[in-house]
N, C-alpha and C. Protein backbone atom coordinates (compact mmCIF):
# COMPACT_ATOMS: atom_id res chain seq x y z
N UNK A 1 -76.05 -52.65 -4.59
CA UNK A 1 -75.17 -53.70 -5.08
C UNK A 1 -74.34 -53.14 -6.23
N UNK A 2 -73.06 -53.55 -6.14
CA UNK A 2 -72.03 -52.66 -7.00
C UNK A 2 -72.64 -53.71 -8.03
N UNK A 3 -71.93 -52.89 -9.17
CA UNK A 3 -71.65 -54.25 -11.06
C UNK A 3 -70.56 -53.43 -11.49
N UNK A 4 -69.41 -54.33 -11.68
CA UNK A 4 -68.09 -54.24 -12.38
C UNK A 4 -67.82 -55.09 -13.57
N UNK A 5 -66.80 -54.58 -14.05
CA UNK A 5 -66.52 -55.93 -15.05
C UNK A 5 -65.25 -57.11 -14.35
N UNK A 6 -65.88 -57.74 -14.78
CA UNK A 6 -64.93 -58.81 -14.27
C UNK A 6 -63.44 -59.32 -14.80
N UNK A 7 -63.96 -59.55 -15.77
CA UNK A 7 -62.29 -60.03 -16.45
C UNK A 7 -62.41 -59.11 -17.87
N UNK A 8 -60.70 -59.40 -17.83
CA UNK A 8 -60.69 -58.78 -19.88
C UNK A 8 -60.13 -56.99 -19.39
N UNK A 9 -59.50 -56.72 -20.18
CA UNK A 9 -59.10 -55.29 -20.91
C UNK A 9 -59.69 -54.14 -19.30
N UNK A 10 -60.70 -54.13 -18.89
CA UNK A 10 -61.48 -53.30 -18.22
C UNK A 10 -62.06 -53.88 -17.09
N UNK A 11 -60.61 -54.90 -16.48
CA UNK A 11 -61.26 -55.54 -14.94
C UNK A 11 -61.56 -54.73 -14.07
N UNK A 12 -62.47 -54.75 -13.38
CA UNK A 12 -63.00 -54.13 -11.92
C UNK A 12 -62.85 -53.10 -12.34
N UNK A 13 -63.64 -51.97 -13.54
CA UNK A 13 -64.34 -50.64 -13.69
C UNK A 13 -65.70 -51.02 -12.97
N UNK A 14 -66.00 -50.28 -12.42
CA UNK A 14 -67.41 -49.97 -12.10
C UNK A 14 -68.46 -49.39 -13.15
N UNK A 15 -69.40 -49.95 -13.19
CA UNK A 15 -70.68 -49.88 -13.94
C UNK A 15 -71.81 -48.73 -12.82
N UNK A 16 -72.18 -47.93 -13.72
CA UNK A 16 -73.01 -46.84 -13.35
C UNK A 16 -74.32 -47.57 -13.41
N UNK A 17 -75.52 -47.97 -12.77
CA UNK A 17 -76.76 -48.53 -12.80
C UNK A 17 -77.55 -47.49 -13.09
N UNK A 18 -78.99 -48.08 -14.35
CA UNK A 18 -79.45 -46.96 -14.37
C UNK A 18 -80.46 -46.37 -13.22
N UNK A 19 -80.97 -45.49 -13.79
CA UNK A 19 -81.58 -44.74 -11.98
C UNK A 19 -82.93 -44.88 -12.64
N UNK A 20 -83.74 -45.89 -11.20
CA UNK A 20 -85.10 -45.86 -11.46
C UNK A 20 -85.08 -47.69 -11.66
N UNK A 21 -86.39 -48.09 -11.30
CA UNK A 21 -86.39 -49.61 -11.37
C UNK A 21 -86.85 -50.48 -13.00
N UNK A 22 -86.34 -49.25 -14.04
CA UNK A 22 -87.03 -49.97 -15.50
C UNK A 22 -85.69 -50.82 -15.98
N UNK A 23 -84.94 -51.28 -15.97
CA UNK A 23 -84.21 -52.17 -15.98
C UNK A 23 -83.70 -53.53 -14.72
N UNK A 24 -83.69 -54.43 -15.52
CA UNK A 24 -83.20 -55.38 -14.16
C UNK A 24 -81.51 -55.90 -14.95
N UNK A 25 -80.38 -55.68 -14.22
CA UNK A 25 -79.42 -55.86 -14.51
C UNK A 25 -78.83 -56.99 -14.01
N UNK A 26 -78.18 -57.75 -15.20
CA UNK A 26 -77.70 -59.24 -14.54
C UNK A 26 -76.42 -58.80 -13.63
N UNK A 27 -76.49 -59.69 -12.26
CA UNK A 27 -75.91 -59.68 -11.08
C UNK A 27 -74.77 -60.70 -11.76
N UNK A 28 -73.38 -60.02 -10.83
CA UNK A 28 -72.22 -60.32 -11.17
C UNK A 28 -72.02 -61.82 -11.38
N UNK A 29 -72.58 -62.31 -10.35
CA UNK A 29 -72.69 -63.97 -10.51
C UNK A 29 -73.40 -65.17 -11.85
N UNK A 30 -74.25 -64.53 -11.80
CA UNK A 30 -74.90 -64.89 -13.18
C UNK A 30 -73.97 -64.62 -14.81
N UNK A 31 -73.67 -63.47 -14.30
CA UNK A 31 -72.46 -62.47 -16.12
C UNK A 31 -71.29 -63.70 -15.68
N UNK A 32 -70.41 -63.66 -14.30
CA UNK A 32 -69.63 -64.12 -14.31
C UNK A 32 -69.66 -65.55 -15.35
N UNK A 33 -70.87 -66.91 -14.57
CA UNK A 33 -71.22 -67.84 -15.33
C UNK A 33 -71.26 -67.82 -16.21
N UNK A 34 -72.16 -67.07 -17.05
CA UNK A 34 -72.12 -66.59 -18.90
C UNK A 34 -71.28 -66.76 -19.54
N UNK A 35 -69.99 -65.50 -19.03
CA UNK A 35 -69.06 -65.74 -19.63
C UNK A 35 -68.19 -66.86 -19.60
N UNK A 36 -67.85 -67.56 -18.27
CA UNK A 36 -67.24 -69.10 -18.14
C UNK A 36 -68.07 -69.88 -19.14
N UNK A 37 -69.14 -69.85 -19.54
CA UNK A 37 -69.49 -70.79 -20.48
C UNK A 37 -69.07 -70.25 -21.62
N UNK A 38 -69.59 -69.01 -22.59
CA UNK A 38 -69.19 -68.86 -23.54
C UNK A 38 -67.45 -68.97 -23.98
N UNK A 39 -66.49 -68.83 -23.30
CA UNK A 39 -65.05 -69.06 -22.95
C UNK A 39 -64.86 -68.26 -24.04
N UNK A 40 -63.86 -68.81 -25.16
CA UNK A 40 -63.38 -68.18 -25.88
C UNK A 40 -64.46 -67.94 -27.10
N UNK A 41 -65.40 -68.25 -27.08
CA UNK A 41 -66.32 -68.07 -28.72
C UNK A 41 -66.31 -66.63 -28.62
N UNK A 42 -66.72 -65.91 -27.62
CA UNK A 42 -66.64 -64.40 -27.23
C UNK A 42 -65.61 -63.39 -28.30
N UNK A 43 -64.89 -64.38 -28.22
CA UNK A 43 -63.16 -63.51 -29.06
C UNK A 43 -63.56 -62.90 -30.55
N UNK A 44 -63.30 -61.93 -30.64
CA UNK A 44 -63.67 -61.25 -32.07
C UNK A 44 -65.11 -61.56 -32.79
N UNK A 45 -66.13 -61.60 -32.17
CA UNK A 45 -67.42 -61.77 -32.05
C UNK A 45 -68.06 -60.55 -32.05
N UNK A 46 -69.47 -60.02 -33.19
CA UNK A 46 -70.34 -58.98 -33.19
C UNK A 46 -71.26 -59.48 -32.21
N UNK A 47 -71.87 -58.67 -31.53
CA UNK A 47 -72.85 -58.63 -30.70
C UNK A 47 -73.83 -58.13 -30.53
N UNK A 48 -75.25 -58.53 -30.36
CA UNK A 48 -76.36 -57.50 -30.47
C UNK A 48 -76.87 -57.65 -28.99
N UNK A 49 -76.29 -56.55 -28.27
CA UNK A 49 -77.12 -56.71 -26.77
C UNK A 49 -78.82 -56.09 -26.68
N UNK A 50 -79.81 -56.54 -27.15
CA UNK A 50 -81.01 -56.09 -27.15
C UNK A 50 -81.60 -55.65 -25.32
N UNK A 51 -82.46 -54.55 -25.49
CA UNK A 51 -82.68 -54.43 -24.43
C UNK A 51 -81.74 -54.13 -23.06
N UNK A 52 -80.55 -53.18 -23.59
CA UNK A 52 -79.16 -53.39 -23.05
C UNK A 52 -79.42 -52.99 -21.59
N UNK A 53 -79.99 -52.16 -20.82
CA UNK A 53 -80.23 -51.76 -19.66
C UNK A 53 -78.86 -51.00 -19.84
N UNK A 54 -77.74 -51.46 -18.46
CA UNK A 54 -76.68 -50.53 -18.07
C UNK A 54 -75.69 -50.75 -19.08
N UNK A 55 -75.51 -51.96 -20.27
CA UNK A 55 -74.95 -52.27 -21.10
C UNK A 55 -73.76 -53.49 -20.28
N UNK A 56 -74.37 -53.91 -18.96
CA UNK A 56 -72.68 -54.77 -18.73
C UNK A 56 -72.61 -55.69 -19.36
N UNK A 57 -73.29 -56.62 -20.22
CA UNK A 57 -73.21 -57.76 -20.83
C UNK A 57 -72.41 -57.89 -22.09
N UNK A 58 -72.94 -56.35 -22.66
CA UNK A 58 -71.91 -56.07 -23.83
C UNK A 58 -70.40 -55.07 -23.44
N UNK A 59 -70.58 -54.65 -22.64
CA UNK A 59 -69.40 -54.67 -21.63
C UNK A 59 -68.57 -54.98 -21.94
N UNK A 60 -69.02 -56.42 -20.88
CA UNK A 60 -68.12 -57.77 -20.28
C UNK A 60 -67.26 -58.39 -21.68
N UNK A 61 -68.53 -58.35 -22.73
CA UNK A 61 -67.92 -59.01 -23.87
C UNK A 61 -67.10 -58.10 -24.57
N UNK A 62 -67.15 -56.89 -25.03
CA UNK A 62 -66.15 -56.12 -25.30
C UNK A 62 -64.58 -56.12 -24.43
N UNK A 63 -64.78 -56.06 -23.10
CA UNK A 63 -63.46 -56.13 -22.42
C UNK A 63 -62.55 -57.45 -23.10
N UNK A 64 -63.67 -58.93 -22.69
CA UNK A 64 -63.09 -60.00 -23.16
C UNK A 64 -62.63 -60.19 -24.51
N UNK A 65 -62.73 -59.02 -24.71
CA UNK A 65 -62.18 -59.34 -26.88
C UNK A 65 -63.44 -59.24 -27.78
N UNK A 66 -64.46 -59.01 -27.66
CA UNK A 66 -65.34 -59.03 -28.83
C UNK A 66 -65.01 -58.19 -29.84
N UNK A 67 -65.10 -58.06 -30.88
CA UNK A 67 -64.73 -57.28 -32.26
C UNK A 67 -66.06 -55.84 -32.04
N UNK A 68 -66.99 -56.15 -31.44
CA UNK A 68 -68.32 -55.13 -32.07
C UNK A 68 -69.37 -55.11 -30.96
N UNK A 69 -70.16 -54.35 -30.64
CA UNK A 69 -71.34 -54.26 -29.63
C UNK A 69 -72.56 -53.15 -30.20
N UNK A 70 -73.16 -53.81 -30.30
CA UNK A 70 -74.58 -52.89 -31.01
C UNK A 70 -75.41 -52.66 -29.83
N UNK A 71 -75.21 -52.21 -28.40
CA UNK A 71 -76.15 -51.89 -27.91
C UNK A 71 -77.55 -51.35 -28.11
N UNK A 72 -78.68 -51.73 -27.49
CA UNK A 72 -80.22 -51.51 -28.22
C UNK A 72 -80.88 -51.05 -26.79
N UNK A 73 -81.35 -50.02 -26.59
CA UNK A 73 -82.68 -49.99 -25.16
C UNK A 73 -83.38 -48.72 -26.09
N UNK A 74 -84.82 -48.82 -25.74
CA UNK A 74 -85.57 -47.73 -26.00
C UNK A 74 -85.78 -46.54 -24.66
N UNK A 75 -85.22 -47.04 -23.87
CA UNK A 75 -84.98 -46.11 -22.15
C UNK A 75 -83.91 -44.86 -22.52
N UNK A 76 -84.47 -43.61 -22.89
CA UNK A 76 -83.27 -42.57 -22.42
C UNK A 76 -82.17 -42.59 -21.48
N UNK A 77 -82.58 -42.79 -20.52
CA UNK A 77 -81.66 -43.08 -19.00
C UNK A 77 -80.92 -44.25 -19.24
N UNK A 78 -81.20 -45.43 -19.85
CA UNK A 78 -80.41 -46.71 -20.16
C UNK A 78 -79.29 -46.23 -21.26
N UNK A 79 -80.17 -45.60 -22.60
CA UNK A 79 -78.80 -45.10 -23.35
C UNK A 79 -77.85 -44.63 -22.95
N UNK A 80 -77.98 -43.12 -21.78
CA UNK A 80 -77.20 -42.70 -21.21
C UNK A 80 -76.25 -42.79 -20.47
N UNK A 81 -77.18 -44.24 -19.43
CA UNK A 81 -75.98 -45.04 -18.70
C UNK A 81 -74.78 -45.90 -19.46
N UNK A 82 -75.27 -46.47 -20.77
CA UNK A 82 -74.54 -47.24 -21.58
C UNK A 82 -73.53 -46.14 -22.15
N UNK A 83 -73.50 -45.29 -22.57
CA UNK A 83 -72.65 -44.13 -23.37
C UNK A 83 -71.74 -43.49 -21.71
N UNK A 84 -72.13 -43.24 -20.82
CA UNK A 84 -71.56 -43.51 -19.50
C UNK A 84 -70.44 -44.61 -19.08
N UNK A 85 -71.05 -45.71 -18.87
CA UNK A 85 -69.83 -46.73 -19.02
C UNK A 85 -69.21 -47.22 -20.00
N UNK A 86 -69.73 -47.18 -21.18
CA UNK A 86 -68.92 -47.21 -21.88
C UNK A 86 -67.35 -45.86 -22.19
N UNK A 87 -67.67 -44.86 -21.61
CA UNK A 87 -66.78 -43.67 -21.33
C UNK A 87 -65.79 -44.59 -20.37
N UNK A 88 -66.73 -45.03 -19.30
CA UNK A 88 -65.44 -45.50 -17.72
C UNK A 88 -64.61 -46.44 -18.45
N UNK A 89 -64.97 -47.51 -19.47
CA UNK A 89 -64.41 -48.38 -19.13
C UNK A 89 -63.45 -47.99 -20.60
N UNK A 90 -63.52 -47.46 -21.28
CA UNK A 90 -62.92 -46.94 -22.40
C UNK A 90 -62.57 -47.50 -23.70
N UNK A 91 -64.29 -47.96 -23.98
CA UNK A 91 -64.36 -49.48 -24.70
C UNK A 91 -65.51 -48.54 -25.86
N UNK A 92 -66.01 -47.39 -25.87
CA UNK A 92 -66.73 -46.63 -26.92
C UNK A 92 -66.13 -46.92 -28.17
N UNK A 93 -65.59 -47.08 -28.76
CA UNK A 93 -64.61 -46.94 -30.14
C UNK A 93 -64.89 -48.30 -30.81
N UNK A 94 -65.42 -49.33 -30.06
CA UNK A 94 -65.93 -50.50 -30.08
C UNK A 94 -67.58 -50.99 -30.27
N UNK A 95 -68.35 -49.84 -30.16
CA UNK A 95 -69.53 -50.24 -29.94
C UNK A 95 -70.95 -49.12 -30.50
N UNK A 96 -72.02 -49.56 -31.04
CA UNK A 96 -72.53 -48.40 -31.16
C UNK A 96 -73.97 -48.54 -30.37
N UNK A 97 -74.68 -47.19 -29.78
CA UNK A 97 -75.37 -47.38 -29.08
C UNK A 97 -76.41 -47.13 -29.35
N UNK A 98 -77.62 -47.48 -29.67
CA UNK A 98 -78.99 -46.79 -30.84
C UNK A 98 -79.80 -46.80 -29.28
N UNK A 99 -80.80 -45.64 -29.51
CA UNK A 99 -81.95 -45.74 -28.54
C UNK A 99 -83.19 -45.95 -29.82
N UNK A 100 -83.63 -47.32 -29.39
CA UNK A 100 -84.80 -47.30 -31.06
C UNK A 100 -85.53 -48.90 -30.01
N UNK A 101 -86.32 -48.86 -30.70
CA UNK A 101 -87.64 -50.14 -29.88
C UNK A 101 -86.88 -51.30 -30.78
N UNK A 102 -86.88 -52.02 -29.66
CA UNK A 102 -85.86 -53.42 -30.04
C UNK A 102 -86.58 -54.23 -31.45
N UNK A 103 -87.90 -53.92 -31.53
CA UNK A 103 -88.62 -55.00 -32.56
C UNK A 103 -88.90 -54.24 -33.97
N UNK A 104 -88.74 -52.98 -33.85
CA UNK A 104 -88.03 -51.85 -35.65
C UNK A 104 -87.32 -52.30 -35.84
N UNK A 105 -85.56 -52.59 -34.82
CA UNK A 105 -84.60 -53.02 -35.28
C UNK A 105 -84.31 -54.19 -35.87
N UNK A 106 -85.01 -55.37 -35.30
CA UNK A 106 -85.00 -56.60 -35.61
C UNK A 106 -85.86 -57.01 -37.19
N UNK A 107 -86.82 -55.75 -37.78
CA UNK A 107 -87.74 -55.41 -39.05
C UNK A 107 -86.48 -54.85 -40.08
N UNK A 108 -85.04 -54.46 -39.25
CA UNK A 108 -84.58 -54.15 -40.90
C UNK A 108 -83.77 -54.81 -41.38
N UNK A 109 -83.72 -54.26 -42.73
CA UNK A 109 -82.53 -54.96 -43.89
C UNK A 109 -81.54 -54.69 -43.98
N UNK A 110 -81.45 -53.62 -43.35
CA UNK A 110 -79.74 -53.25 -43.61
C UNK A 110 -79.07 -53.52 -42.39
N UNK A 111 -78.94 -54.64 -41.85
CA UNK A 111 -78.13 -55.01 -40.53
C UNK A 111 -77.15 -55.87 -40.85
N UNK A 112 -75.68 -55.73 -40.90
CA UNK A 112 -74.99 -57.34 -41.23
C UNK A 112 -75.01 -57.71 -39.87
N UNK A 113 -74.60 -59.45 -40.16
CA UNK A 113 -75.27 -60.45 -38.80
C UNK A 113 -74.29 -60.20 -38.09
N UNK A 114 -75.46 -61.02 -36.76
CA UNK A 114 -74.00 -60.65 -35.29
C UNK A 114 -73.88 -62.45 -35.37
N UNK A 115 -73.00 -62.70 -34.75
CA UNK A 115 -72.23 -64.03 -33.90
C UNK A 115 -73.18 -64.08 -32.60
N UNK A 116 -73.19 -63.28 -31.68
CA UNK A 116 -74.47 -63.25 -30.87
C UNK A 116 -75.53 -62.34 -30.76
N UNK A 117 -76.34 -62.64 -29.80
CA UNK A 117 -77.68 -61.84 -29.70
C UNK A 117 -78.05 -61.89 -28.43
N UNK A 118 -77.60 -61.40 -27.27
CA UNK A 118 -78.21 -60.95 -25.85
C UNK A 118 -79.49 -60.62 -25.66
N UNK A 119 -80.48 -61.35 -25.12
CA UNK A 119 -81.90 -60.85 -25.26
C UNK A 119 -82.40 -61.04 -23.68
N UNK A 120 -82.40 -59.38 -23.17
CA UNK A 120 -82.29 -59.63 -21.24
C UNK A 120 -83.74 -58.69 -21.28
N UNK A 121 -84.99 -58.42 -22.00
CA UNK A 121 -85.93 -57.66 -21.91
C UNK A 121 -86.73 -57.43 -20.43
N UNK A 122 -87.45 -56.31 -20.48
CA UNK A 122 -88.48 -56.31 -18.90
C UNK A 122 -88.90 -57.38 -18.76
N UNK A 123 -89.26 -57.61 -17.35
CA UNK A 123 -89.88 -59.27 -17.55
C UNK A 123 -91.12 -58.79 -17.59
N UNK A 124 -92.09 -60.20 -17.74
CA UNK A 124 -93.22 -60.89 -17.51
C UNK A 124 -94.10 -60.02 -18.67
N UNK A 125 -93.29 -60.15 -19.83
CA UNK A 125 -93.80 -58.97 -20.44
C UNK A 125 -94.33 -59.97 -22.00
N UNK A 126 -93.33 -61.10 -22.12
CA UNK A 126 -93.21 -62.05 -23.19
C UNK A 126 -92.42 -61.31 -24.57
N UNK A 127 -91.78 -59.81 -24.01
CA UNK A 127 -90.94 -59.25 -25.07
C UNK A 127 -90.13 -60.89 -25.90
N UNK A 128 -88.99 -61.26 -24.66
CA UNK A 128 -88.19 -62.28 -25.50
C UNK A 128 -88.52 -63.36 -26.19
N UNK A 129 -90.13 -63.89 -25.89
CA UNK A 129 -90.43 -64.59 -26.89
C UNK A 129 -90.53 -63.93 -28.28
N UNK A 130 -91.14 -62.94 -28.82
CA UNK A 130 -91.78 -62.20 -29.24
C UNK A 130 -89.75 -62.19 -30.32
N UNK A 131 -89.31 -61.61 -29.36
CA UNK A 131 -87.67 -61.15 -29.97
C UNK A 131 -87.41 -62.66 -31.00
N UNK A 132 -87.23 -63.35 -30.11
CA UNK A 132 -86.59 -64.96 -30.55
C UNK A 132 -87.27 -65.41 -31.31
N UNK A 133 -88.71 -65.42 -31.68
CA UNK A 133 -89.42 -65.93 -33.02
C UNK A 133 -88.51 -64.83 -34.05
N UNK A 134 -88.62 -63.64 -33.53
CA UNK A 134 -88.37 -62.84 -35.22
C UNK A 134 -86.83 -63.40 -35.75
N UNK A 135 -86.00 -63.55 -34.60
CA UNK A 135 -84.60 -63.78 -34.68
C UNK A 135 -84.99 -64.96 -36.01
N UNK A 136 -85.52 -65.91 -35.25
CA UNK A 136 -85.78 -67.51 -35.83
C UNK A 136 -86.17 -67.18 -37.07
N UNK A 137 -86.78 -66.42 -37.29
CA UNK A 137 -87.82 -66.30 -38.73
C UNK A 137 -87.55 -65.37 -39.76
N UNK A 138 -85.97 -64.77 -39.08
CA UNK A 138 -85.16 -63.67 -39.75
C UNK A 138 -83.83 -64.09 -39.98
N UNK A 139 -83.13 -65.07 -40.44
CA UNK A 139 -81.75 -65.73 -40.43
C UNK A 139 -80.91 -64.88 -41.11
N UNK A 140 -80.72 -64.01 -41.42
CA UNK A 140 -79.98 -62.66 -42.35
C UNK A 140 -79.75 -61.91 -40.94
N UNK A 141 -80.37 -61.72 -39.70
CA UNK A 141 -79.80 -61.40 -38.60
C UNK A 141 -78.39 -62.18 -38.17
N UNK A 142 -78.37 -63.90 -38.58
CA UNK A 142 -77.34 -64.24 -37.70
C UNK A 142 -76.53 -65.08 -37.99
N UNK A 143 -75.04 -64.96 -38.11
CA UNK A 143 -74.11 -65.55 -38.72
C UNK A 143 -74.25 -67.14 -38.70
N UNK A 144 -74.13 -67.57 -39.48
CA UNK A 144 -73.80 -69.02 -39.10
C UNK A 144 -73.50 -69.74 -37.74
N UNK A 145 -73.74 -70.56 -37.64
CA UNK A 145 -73.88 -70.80 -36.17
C UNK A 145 -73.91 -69.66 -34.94
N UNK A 146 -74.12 -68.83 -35.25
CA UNK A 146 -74.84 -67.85 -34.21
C UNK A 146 -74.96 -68.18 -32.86
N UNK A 147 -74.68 -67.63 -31.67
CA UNK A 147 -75.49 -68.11 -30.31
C UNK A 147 -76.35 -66.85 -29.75
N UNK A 148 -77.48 -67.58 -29.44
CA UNK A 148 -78.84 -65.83 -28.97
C UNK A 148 -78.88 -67.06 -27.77
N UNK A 149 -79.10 -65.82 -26.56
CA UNK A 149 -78.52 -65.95 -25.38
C UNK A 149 -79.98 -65.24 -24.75
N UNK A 150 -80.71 -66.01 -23.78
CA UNK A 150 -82.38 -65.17 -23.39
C UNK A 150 -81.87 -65.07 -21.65
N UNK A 151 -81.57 -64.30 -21.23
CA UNK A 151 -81.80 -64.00 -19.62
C UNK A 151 -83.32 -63.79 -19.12
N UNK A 152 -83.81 -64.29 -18.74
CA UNK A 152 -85.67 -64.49 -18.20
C UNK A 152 -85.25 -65.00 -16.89
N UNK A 153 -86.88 -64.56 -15.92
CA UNK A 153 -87.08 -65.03 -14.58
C UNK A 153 -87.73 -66.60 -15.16
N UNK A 154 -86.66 -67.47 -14.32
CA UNK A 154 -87.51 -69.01 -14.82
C UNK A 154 -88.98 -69.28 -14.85
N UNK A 155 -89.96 -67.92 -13.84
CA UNK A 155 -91.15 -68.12 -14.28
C UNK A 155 -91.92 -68.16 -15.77
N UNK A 156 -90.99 -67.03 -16.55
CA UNK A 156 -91.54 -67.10 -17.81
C UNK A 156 -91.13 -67.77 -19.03
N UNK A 157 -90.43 -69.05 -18.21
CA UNK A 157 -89.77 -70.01 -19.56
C UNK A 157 -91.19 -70.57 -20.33
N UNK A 158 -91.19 -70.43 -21.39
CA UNK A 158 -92.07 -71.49 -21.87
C UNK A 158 -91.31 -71.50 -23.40
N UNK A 159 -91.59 -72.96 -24.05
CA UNK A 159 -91.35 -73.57 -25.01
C UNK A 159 -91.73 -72.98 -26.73
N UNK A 160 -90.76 -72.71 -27.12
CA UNK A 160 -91.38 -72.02 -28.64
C UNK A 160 -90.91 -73.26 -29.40
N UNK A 161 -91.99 -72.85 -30.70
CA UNK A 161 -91.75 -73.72 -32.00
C UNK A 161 -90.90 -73.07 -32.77
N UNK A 162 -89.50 -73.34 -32.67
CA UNK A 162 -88.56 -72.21 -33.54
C UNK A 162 -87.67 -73.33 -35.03
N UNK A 163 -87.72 -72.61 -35.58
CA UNK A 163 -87.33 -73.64 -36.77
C UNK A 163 -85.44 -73.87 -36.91
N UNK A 164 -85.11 -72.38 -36.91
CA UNK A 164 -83.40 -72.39 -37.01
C UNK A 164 -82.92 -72.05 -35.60
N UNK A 165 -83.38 -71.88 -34.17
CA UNK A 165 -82.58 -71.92 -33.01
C UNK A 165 -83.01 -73.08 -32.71
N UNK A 166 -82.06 -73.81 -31.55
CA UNK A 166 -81.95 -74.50 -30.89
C UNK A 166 -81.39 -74.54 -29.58
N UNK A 167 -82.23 -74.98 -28.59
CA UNK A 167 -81.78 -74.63 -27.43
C UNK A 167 -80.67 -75.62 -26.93
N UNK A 168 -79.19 -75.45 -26.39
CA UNK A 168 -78.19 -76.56 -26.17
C UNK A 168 -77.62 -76.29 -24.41
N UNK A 169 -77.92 -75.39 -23.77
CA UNK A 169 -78.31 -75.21 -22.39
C UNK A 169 -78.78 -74.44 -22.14
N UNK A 170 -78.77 -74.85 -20.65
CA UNK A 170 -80.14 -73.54 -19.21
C UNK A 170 -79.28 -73.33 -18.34
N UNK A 171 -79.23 -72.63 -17.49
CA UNK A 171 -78.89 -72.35 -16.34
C UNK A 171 -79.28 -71.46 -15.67
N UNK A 172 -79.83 -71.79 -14.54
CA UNK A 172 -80.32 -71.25 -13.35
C UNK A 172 -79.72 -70.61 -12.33
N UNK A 173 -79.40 -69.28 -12.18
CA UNK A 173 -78.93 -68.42 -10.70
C UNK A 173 -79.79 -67.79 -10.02
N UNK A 174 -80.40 -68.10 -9.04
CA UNK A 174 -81.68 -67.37 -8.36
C UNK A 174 -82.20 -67.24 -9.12
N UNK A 175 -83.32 -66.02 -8.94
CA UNK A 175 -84.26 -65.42 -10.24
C UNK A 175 -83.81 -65.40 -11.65
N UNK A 176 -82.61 -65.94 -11.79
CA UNK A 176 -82.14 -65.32 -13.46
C UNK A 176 -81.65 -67.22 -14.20
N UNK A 177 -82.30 -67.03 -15.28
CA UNK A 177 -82.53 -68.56 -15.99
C UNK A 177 -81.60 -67.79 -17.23
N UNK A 178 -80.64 -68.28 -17.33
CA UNK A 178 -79.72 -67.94 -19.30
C UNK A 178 -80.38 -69.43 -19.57
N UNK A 179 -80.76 -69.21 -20.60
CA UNK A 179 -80.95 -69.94 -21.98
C UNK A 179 -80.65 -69.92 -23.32
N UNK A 180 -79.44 -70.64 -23.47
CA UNK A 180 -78.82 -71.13 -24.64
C UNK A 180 -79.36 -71.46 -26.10
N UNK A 181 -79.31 -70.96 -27.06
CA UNK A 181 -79.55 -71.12 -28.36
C UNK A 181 -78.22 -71.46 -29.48
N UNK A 182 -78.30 -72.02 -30.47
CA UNK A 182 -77.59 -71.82 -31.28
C UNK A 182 -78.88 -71.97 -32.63
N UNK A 183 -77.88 -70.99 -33.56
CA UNK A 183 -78.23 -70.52 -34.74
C UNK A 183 -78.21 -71.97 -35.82
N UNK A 184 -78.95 -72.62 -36.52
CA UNK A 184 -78.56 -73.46 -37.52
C UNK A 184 -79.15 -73.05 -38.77
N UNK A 185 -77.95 -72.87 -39.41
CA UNK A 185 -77.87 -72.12 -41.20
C UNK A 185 -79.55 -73.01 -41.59
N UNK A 186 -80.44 -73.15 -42.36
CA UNK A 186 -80.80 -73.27 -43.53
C UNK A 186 -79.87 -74.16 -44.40
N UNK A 187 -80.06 -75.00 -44.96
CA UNK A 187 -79.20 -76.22 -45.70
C UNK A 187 -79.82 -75.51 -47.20
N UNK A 188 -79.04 -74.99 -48.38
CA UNK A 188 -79.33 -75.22 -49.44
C UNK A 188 -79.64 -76.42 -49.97
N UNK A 189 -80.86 -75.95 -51.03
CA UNK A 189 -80.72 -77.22 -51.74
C UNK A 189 -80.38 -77.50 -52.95
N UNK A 190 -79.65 -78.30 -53.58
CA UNK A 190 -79.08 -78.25 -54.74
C UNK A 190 -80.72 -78.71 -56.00
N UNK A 191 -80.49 -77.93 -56.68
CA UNK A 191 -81.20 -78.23 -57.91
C UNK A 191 -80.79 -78.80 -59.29
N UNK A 192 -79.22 -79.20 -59.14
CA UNK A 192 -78.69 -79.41 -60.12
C UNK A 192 -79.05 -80.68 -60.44
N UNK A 193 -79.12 -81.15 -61.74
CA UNK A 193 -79.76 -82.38 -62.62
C UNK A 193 -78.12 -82.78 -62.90
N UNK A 194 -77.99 -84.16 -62.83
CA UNK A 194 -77.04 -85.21 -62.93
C UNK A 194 -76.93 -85.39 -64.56
């Protein structure tokens, strides 16, 4: 099964898949949807594609205008493929690609926040729960209203107690469930005496 990009700057490049079955890459139909929902929020938007596999998600969003792409896989062969298409589609100059274990990265301090957060991990593994608490429990990861975005097989939906995401849709394509988050700031509180 081919994967291209679809719309934006770098329509219909072809995407190199990585070789070997340790990634599962979202199918054109599913990215297509994604992006019809996200529409324009995409536009000049940082991005943290965790767990990037072939990288089309941060891709797709780079073609469509994103400002930034932090690609993340701890897979040699995934980095490679990502530094690969990112060559085809001629969108490198845009993006940087770390090979480092997704949950060090999410432990440091020196990250300024993304606008989103792509979280497409191995399945049946409970990585993205695991991701999405730290997200939740780390708000210096994510800009103000933020959207973190979970691609999972609908078998492994289950319900977290998260304090600053909120889930605002689902959607279902065959095996592949996106689930919608948005980021909500923390409300200061004023201490000032009248």
């Amino acid at each position: 099964m081919s994967h291209r990009v679809i719309a934006g700057r770098a329509k219909g490049k072809r995407l190199k898949r990585v070789p070997g079955d340790s990634t599962r890459p979202i199918m054109d139909r599913a990215k297509e949807a994604l992006f019809s929902i996200l529409g324009t929020a995409i536009i000049d938007i940082r991005l943290l594609d965790l767990f990037a596999g072939t990288g089309a998600v941060g891709i797709e969003a780079l073609s469509r205008g994103a400002d930034w792409v932090t690609f993340l896989d701890v897979n040699r062969a995934a980095v490679a493929t990502i530094h690969e298409n990112l060559r085809t589609t001629k969108l490198a100059e845009q993006a940087e690609v770390l090979r480092q274990d997704a949950f060090e990265f999410l432990q440091r301090d020196d990250i300024d926040p993304y606008g989103l957060v792509y979280i497409a991990p191995p399945q049946y593994k409970k990585m993205w729960s695991k991701a999405l608490l730290m997200l939740d429990e780390k708000p210096t990861l994510l800009e103000p209203d933020a959207l973190v975005i979970v691609q999972i097989d609908p078998l492994e939906k289950e319900n977290l107690d998260l304090k600053h995401l909120h889930v605002y849709d689902e959607r279902v394509y065959g095996n592949t469930l996106l689930w919608f988050y948005e980021y909500e700031a923390p409300v200061e509180e004023s201490h000032e005496q009248e």
